[in-house]
C-alpha atoms as a PDB file:
ATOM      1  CA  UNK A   1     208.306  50.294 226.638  1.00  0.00           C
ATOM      2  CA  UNK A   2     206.205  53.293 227.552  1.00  0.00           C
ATOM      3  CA  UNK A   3     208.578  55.532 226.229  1.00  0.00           C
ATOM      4  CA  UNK A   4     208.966  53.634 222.870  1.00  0.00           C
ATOM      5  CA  UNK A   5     205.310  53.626 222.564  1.00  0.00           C
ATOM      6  CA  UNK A   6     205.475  57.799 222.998  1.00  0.00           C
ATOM      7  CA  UNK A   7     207.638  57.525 220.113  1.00  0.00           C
ATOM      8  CA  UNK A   8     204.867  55.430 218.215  1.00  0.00           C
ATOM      9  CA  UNK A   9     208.029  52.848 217.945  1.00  0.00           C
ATOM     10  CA  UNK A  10     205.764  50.124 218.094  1.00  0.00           C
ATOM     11  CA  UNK A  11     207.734  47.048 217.546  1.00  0.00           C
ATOM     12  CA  UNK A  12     210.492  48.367 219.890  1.00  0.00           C
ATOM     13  CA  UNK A  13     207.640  48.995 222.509  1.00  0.00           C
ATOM     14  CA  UNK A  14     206.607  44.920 222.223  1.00  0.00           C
ATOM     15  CA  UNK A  15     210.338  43.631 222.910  1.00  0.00           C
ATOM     16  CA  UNK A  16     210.624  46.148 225.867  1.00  0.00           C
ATOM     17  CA  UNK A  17     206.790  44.872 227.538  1.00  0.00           C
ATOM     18  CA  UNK A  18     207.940  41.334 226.839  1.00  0.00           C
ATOM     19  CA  UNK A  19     211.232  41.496 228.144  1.00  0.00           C
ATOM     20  CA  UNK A  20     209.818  42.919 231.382  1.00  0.00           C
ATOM     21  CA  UNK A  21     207.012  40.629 231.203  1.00  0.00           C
ATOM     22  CA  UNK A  22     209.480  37.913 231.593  1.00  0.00           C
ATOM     23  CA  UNK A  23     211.507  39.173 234.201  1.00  0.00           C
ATOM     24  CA  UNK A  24     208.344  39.196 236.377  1.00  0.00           C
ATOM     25  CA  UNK A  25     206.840  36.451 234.990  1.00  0.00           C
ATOM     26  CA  UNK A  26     210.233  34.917 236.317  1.00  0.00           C
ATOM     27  CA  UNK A  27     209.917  36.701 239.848  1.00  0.00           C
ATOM     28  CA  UNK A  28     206.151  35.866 240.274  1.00  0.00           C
ATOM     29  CA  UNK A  29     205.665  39.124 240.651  1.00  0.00           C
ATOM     30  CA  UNK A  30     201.809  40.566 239.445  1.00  0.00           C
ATOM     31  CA  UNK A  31     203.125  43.201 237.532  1.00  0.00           C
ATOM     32  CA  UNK A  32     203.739  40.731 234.633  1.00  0.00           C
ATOM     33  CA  UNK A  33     199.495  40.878 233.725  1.00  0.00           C
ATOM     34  CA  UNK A  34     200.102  44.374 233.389  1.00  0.00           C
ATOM     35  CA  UNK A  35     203.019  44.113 230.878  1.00  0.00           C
ATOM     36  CA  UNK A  36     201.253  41.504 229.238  1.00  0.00           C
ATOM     37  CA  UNK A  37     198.119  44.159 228.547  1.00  0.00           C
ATOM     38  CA  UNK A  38     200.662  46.365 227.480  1.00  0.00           C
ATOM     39  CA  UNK A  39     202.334  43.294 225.303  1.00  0.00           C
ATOM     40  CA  UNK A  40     199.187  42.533 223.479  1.00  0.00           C
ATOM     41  CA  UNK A  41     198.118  46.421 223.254  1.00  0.00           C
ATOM     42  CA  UNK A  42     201.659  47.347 221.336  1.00  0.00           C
ATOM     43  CA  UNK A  43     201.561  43.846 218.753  1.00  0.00           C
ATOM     44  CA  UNK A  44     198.344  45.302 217.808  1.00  0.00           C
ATOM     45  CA  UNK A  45     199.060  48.732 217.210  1.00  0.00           C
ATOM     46  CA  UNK A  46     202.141  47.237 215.253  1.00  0.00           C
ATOM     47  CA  UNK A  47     200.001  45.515 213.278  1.00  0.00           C
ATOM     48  CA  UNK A  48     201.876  42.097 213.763  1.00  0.00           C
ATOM     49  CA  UNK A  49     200.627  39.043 212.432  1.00  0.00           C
ATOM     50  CA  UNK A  50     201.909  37.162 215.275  1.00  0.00           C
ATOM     51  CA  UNK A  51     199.996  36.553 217.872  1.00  0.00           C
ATOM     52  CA  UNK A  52     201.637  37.433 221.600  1.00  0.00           C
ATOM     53  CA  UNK A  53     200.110  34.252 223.079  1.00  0.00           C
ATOM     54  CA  UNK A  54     201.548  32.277 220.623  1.00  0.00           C
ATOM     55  CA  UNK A  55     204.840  32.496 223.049  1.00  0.00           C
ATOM     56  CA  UNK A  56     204.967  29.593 225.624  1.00  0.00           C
ATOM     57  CA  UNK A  57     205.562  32.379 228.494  1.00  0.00           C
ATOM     58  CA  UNK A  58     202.111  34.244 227.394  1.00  0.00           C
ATOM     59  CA  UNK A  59     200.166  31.139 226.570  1.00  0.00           C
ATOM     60  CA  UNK A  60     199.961  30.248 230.347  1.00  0.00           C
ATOM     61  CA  UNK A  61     197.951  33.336 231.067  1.00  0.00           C
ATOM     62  CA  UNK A  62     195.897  33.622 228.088  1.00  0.00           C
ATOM     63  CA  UNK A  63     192.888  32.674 230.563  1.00  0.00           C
ATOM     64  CA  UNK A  64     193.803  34.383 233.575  1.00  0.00           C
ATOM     65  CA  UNK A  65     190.383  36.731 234.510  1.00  0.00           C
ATOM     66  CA  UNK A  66     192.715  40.042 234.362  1.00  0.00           C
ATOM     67  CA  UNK A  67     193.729  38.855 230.798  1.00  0.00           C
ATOM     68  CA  UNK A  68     190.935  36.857 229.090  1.00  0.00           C
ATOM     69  CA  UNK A  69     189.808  40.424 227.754  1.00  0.00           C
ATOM     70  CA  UNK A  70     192.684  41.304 225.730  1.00  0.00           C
ATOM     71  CA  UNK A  71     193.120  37.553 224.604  1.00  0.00           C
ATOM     72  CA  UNK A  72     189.505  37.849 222.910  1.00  0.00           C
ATOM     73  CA  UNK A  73     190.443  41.602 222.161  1.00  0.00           C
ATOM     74  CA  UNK A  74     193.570  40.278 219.773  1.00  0.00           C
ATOM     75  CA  UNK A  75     191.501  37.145 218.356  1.00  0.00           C
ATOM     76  CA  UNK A  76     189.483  39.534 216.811  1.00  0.00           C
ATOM     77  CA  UNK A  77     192.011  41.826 215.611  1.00  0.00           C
ATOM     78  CA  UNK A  78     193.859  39.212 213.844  1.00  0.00           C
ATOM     79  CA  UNK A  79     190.574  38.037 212.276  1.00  0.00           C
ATOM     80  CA  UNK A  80     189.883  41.671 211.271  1.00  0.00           C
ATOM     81  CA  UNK A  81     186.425  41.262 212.865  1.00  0.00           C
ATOM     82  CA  UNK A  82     185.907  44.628 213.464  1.00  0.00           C
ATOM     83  CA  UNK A  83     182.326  43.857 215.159  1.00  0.00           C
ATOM     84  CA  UNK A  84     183.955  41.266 217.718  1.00  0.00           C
ATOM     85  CA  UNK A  85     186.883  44.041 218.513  1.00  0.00           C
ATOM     86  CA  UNK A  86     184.103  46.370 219.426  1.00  0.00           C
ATOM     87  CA  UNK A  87     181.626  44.042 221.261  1.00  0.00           C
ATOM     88  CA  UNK A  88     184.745  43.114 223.779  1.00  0.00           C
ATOM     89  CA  UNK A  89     185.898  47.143 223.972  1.00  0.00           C
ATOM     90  CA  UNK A  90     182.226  47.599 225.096  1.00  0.00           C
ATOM     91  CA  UNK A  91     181.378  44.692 227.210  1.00  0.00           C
ATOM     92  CA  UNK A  92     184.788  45.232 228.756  1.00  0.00           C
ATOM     93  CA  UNK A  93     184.942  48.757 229.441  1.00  0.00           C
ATOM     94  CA  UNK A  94     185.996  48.737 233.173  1.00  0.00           C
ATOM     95  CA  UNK A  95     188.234  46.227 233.037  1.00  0.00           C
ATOM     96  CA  UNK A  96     190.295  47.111 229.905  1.00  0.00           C
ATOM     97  CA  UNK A  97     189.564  51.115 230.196  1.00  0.00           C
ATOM     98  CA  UNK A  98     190.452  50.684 234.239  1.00  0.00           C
ATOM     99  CA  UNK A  99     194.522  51.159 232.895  1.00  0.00           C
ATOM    100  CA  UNK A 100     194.826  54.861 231.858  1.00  0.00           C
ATOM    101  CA  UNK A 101     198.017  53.988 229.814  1.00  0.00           C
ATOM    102  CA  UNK A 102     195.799  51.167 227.782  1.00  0.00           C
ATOM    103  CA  UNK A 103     192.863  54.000 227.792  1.00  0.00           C
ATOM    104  CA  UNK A 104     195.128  56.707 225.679  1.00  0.00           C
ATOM    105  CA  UNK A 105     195.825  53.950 222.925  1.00  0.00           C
ATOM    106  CA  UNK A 106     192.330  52.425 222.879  1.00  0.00           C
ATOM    107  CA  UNK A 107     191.492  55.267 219.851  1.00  0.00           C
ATOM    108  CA  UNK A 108     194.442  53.907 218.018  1.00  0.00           C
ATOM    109  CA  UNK A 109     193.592  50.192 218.190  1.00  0.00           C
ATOM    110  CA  UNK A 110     190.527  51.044 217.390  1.00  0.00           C
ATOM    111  CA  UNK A 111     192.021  53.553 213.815  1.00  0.00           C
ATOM    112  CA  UNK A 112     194.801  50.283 213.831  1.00  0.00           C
ATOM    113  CA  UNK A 113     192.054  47.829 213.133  1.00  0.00           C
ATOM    114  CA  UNK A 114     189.634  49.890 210.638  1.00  0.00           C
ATOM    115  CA  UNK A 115     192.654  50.514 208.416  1.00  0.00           C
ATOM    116  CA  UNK A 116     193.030  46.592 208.571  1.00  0.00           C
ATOM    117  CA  UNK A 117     189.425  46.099 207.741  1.00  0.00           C
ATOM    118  CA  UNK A 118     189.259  49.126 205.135  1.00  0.00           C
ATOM    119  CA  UNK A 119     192.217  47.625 203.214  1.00  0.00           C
ATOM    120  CA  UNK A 120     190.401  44.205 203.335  1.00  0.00           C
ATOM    121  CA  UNK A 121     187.334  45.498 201.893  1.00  0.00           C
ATOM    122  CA  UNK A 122     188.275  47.919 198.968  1.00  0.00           C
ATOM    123  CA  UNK A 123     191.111  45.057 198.030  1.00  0.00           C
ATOM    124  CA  UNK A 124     188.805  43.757 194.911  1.00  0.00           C
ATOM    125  CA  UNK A 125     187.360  46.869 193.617  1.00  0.00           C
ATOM    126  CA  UNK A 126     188.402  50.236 191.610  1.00  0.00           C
ATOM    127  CA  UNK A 127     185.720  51.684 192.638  1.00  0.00           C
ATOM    128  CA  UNK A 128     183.481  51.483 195.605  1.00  0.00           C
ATOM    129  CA  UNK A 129     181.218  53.418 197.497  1.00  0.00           C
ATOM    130  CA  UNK A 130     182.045  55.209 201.133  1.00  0.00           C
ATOM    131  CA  UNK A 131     178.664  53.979 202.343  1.00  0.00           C
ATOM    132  CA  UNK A 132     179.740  50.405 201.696  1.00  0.00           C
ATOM    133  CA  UNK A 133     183.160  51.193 203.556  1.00  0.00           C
ATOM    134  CA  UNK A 134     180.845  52.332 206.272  1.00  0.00           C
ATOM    135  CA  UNK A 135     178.729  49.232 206.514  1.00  0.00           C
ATOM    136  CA  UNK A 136     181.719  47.037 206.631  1.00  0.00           C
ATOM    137  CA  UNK A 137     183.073  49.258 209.869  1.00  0.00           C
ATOM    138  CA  UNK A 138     180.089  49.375 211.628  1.00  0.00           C
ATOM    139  CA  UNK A 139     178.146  52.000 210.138  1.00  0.00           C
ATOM    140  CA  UNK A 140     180.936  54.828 211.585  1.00  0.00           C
ATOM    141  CA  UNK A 141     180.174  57.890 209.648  1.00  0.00           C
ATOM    142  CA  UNK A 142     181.346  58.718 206.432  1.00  0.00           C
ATOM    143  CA  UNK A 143     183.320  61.665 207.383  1.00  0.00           C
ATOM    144  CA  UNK A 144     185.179  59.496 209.724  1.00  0.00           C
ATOM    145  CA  UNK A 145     186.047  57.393 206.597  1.00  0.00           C
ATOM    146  CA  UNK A 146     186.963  59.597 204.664  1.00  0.00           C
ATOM    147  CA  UNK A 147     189.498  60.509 207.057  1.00  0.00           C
ATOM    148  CA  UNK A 148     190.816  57.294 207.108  1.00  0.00           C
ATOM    149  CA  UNK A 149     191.462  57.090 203.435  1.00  0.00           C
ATOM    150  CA  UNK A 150     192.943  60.310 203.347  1.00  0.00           C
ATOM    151  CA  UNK A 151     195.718  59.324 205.632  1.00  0.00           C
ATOM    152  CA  UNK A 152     196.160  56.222 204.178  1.00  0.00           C
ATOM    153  CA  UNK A 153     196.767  58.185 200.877  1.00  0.00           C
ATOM    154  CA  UNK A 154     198.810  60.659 202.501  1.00  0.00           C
ATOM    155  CA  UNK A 155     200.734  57.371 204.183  1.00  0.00           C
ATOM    156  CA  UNK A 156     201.500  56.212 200.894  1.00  0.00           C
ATOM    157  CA  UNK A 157     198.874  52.807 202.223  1.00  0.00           C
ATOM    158  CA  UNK A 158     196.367  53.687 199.495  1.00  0.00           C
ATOM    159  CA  UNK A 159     196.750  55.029 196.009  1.00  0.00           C
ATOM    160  CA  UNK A 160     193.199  56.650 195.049  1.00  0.00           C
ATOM    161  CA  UNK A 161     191.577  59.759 195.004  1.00  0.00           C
ATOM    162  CA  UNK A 162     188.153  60.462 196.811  1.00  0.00           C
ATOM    163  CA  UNK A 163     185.310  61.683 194.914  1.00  0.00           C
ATOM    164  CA  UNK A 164     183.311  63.754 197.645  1.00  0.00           C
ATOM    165  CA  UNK A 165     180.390  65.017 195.368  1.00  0.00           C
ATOM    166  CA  UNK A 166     179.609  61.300 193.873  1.00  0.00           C
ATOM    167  CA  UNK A 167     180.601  59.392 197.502  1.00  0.00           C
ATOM    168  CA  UNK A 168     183.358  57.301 195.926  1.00  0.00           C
ATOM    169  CA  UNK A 169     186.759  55.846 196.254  1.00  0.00           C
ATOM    170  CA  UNK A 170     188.376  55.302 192.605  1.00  0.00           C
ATOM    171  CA  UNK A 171     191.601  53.396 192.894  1.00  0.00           C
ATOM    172  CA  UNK A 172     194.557  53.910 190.448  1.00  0.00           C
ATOM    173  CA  UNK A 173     197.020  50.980 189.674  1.00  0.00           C
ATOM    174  CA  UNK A 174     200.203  51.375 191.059  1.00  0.00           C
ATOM    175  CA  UNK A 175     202.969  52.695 189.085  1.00  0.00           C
ATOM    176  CA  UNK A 176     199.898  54.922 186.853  1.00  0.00           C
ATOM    177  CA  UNK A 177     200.884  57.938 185.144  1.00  0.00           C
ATOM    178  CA  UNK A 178     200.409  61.130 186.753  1.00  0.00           C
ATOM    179  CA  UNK A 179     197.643  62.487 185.007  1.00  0.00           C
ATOM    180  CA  UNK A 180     197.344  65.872 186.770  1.00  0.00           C
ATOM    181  CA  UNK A 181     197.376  69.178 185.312  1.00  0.00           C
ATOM    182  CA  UNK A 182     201.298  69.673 185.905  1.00  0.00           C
ATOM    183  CA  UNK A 183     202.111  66.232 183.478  1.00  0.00           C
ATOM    184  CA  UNK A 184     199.217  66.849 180.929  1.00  0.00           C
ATOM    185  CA  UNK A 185     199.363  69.384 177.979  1.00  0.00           C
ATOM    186  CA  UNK A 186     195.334  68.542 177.499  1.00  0.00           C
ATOM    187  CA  UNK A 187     194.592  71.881 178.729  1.00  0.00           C
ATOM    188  CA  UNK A 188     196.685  74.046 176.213  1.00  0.00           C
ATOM    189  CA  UNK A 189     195.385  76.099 173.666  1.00  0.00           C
ATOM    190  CA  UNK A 190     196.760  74.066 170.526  1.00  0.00           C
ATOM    191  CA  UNK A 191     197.728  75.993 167.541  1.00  0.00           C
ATOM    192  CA  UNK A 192     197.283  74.903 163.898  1.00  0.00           C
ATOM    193  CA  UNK A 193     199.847  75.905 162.067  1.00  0.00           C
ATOM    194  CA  UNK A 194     198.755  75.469 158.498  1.00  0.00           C
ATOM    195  CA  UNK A 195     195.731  77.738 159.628  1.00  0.00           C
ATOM    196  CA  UNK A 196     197.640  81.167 160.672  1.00  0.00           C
ATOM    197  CA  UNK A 197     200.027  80.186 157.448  1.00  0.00           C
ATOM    198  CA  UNK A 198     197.318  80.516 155.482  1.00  0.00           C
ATOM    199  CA  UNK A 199     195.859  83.608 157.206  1.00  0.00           C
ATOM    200  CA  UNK A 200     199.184  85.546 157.002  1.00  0.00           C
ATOM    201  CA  UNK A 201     199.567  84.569 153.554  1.00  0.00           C
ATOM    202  CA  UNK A 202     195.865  86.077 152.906  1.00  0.00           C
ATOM    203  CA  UNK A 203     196.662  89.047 154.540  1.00  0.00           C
ATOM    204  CA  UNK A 204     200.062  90.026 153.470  1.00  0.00           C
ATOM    205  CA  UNK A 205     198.262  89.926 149.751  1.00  0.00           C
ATOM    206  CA  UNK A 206     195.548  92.151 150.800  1.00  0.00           C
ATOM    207  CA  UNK A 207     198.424  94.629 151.711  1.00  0.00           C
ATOM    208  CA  UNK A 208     200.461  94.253 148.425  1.00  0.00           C
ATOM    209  CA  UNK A 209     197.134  94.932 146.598  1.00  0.00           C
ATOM    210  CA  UNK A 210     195.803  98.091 148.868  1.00  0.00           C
ATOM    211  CA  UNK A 211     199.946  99.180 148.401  1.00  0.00           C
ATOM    212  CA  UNK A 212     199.307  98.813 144.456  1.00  0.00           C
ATOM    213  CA  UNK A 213     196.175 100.615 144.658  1.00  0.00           C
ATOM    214  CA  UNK A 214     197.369 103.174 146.270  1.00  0.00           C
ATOM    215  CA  UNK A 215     200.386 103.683 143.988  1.00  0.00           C
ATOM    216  CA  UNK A 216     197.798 103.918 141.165  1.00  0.00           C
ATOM    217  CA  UNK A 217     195.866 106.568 143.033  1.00  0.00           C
ATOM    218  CA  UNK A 218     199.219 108.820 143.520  1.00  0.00           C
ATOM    219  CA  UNK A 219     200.233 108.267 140.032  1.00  0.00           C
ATOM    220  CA  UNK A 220     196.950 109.589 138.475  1.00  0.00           C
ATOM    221  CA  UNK A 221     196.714 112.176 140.856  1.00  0.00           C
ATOM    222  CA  UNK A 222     200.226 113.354 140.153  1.00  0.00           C
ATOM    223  CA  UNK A 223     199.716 115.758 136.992  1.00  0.00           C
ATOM    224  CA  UNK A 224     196.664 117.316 138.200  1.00  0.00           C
ATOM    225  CA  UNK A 225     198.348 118.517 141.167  1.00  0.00           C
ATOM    226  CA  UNK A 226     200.828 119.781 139.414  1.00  0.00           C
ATOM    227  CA  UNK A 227     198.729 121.996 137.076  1.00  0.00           C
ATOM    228  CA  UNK A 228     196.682 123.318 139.802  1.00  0.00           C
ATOM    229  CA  UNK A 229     200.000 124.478 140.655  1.00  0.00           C
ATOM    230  CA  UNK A 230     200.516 126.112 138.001  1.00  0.00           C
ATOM    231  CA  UNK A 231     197.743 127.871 137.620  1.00  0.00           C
ATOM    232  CA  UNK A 232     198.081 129.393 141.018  1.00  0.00           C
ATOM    233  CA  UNK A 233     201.732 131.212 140.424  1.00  0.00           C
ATOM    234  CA  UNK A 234     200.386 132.703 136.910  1.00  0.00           C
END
């Protein structure tokens, strides 16, 4: 189970920490409160809608003082009641953090269930405002959600943008047309055609008429040159 959750293989990490929480649970051996922390730690990381106490083996420890904790702990996961999840993390502290394997994953559950709740709260708008994200996950700061929404966008979760300067998230349907500068022409020079028609046209008339004139000029000048000619070999 421990190695499965290494491997962030989530699911596979909640069959392995039930199946040993069974065999223990089986033996009477104690071992089987730990594997049920770890049981209820890896469903919520998975982000399963089902609830680990909903099994008949887990239901007859749901109250047990080593356990209560984590059986509030999911409640308000499942209910993405991201004030709750916190309150029990707090109150809590020794007796959840007291694990050091349930301590390195208690900054996941914690990213696990502000996704949930971010994905619940932007679900009606286009637009909406990081500060209101903020409120709804207990005032964390807005750089922090911004972080979360740009790995949900990078996940493929979220399909938005982030506009930093006016403190917005603007939401794009799904399926939208890329409108980036590498599928948009908008930014080319366009080129009218009937203009530089007409200016060549315009132009290549000026030339026949400075060629004319200047055929008239050689003509005219053609028997005076040659008389001055003339005149010189006398």
């Amino acid at each position: 189970g421990k190695m499965h959750m290494s491997q962030r293989s989530f699911d596979e990490a909640s069959q392995a920490f039930f199946q040993a929480f069974k065999s223990y649970d089986e033996a009477g051996d104690r071992s089987r409160l730990r594997c049920l922390k770890y049981l209820v730690m890896a469903s919520m990381l998975h982000a399963s809608s089902i609830n680990p106490f909903d099994s008949h083996e887990a239901r007859a420890h749901r109250d047990d003082p080593e356990i209560v904790a984590m059986t509030n702990l999911v409640q308000a996961f499942h209910n993405d009641d991201i004030q709750s999840f916190e309150k029990i993390l707090k109150k809590n502290e020794g007796r959840i953090m007291d694990d050091e394997f349930v301590r390195e994953h208690v900054a996941d559950l914690l990213r696990t269930i502000r996704t949930q709740v971010i994905m619940r709260t932007i679900g009606p708008y286009t637009k909406i405002r990081l500060s209101k994200i903020s409120k709804s996950l207990n005032g964390i700061p807005v750089e922090d959600v911004e972080s979360l929404l740009v790995s949900l966008i990078l996940d493929g979760k979220l399909n938005g943008r982030i506009d930093q300067v006016g403190g917005v998230l603007v939401k794009q349907a799904q399926g939208a047309a890329d409108t980036g500068p590498s599928s948009s022409t908008s930014d080319k020079p366009q080129v009218d055609v009937g203009s530089v028609e007409s200016r060549n046209t315009a132009s290549i008339e000026r030339l026949i008429g400075a060629l004319a004139h200047l055929t008239d000029t050689v003509s005219n000048a053609g028997p005076r040159s040659s008389t001055f000619h003339h005149q010189q070999f006398l």
